[in-house]
Protein backbone atom coordinates (compact mmCIF):
# COMPACT_ATOMS: atom_id res chain seq x y z
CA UNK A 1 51.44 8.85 53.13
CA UNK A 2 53.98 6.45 54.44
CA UNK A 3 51.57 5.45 57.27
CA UNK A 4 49.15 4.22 54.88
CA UNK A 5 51.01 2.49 52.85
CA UNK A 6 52.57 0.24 55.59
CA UNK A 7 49.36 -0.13 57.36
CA UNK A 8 48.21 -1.78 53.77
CA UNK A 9 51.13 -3.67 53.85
CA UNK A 10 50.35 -4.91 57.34
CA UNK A 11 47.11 -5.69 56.80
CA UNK A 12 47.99 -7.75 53.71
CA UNK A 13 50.31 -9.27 55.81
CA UNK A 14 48.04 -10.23 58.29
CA UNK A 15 45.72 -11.65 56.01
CA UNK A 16 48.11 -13.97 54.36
CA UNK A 17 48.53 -15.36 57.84
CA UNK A 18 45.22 -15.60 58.47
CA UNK A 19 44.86 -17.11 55.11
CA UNK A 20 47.02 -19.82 56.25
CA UNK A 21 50.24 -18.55 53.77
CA UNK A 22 52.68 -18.03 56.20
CA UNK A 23 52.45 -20.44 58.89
CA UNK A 24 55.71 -20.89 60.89
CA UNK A 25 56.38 -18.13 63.93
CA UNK A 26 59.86 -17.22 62.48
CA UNK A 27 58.40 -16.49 58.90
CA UNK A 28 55.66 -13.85 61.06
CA UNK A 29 58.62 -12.66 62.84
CA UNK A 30 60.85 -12.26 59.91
CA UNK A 31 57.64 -10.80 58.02
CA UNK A 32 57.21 -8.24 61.41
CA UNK A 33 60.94 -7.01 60.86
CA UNK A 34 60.62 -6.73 57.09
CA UNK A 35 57.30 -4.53 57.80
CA UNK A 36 59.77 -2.32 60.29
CA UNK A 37 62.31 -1.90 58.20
CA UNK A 38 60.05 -1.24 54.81
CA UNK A 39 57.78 1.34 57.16
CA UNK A 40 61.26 2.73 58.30
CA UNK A 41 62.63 3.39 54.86
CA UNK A 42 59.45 4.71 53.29
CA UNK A 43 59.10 7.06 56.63
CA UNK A 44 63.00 7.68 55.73
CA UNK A 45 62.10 8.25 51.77
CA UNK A 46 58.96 10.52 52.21
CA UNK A 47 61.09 12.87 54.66
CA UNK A 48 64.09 13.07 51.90
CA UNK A 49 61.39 13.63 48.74
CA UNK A 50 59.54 16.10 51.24
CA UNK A 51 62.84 17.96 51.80
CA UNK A 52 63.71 17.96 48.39
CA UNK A 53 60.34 19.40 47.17
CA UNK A 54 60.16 21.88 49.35
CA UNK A 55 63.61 22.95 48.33
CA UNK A 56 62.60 23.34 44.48
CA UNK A 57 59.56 25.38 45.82
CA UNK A 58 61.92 27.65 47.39
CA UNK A 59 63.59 28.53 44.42
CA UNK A 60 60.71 29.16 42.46
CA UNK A 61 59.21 32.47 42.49
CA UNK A 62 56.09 33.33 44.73
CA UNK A 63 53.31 34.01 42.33
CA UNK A 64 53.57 37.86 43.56
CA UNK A 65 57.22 38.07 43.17
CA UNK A 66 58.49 39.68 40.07
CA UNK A 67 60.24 37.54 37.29
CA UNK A 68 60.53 40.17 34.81
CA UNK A 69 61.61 44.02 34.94
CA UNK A 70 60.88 46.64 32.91
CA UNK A 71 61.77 49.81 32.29
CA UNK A 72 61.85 51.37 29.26
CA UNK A 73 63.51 49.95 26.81
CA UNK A 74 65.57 47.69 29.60
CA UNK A 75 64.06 44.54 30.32
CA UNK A 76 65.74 42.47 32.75
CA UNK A 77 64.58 38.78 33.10
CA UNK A 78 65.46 37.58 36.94
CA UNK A 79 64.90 33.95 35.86
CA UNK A 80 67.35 33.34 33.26
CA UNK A 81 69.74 36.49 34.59
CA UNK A 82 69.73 38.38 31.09
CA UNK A 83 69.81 41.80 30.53
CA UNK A 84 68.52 43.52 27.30
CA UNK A 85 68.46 47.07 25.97
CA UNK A 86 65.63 47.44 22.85
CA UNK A 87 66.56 43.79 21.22
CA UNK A 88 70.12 43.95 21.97
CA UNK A 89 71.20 41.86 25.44
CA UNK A 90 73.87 42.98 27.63
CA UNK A 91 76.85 40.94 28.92
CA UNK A 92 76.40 41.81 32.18
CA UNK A 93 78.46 40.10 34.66
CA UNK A 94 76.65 38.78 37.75
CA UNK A 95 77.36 41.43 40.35
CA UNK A 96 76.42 43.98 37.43
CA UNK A 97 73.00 42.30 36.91
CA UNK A 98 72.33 42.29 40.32
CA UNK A 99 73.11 45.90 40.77
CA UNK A 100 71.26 46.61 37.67
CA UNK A 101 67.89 44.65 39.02
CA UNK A 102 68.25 46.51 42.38
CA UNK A 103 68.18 49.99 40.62
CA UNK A 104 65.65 49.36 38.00
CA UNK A 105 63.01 47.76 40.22
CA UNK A 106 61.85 51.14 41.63
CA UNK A 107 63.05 53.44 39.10
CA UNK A 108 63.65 57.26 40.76
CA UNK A 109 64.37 56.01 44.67
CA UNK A 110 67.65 56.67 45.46
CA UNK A 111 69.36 53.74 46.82
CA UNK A 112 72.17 54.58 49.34
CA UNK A 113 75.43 53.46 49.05
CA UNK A 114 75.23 50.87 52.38
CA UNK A 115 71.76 49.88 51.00
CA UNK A 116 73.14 48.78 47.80
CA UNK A 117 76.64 46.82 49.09
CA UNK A 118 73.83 44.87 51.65
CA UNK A 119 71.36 44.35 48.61
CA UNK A 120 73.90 43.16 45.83
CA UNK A 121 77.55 42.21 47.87
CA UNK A 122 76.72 41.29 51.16
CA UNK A 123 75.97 42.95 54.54
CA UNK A 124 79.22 42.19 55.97
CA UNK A 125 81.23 43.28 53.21
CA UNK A 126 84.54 43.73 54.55
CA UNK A 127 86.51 45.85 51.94
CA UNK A 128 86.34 49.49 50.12
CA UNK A 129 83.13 50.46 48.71
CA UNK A 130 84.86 51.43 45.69
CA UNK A 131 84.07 48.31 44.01
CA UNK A 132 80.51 49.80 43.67
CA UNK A 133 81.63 52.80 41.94
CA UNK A 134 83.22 50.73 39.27
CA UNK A 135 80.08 48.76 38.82
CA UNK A 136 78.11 51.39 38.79
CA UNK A 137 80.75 53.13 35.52
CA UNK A 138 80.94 49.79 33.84
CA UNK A 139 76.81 49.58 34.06
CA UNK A 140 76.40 53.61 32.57
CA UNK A 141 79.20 52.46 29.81
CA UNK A 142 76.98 48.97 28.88
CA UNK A 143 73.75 51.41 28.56
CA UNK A 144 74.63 53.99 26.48
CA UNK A 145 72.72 52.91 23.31
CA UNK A 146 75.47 54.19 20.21
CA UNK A 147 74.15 58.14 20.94
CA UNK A 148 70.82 57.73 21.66
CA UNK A 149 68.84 58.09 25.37
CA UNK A 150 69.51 55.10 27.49
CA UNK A 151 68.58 54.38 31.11
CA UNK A 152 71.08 56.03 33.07
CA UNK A 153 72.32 55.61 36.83
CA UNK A 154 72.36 59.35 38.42
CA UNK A 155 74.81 60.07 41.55
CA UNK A 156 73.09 62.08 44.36
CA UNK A 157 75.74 63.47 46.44
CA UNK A 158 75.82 62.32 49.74
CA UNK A 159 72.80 59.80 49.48
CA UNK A 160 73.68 57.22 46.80
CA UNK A 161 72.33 56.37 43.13
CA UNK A 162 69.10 56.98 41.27
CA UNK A 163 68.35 54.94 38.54
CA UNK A 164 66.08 56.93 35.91
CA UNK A 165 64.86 56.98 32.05
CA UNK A 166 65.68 59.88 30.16
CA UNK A 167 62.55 61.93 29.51
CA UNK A 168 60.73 60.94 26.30
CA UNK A 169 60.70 63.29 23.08
């Protein structure tokens, strides 16, 4: 795009030369080195606008990639981060919403342990893994529903967590 436009601004240039509008040498040269230096910024300018649009596309979502989870009555929104439960949202903190979006997107696998700290800490985590059984209570405690069935987080010894609905009736 850049290319075009100073090759119009060339030939326009050129033109008004030929045209008789800029007469002296030094005005053509200055005219050359304006032409270099407007073809250099716009080059300059379409790289940083390219850069920065393909940034914003990054963020966006591919049109297969899933904005919205649910399960049950949990519906998690990955765009805005919120969490709800039937009409009520959850203050979730960040790492719990994280956790929570890597167990409800394929309700019943059982996630291990390492899987999970990769998925929602980091895979070079350098600490206890403690701090995931702590998010993992604090998440059960947020989605207990006041008595009734909620979505709960099972343990499987020795392999990890499960995240399942309770059965319907």
């Amino acid at each position: 795009m850049s290319a075009r436009l100073a090759s119009s601004v060339e030939s326009r240039l050129r033109q008004q030369v030929a045209a008789g509008r800029l007469e002296s040498d030094a005005v053509q040269l200055d005219a050359g080195v304006r032409l270099d230096r407007l073809s250099a910024s716009l080059l300059e300018s379409s790289r940083s606008v390219g850069e920065r649009l393909r940034a914003h596309l990054r963020r966006l979502p591919a049109p297969a990639e899933r904005t919205l989870i649910e399960v049950g009555d949990l519906r998690l929104d990955l765009l805005s981060r919120r969490a709800y439960l039937g009409p009520v949202e959850l203050a979730l903190r960040p790492k719990e919403f994280d956790l929570l979006a890597v167990l409800s997107a394929c309700p019943g696998k059982v996630h291990s342990r390492e899987d999970l700290m990769a998925n929602v800490w980091d895979e070079h985590w350098f600490g206890p893994t403690k701090t995931l059984d702590v998010h993992i209570s604090s998440l059960r405690r947020k989605l207990t529903k006041g008595g009734e069935p909620a979505p709960c987080i099972e343990t499987i010894r020795g392999r990890g967590y499960r995240f399942e609905l309770p059965p319907a009736g």
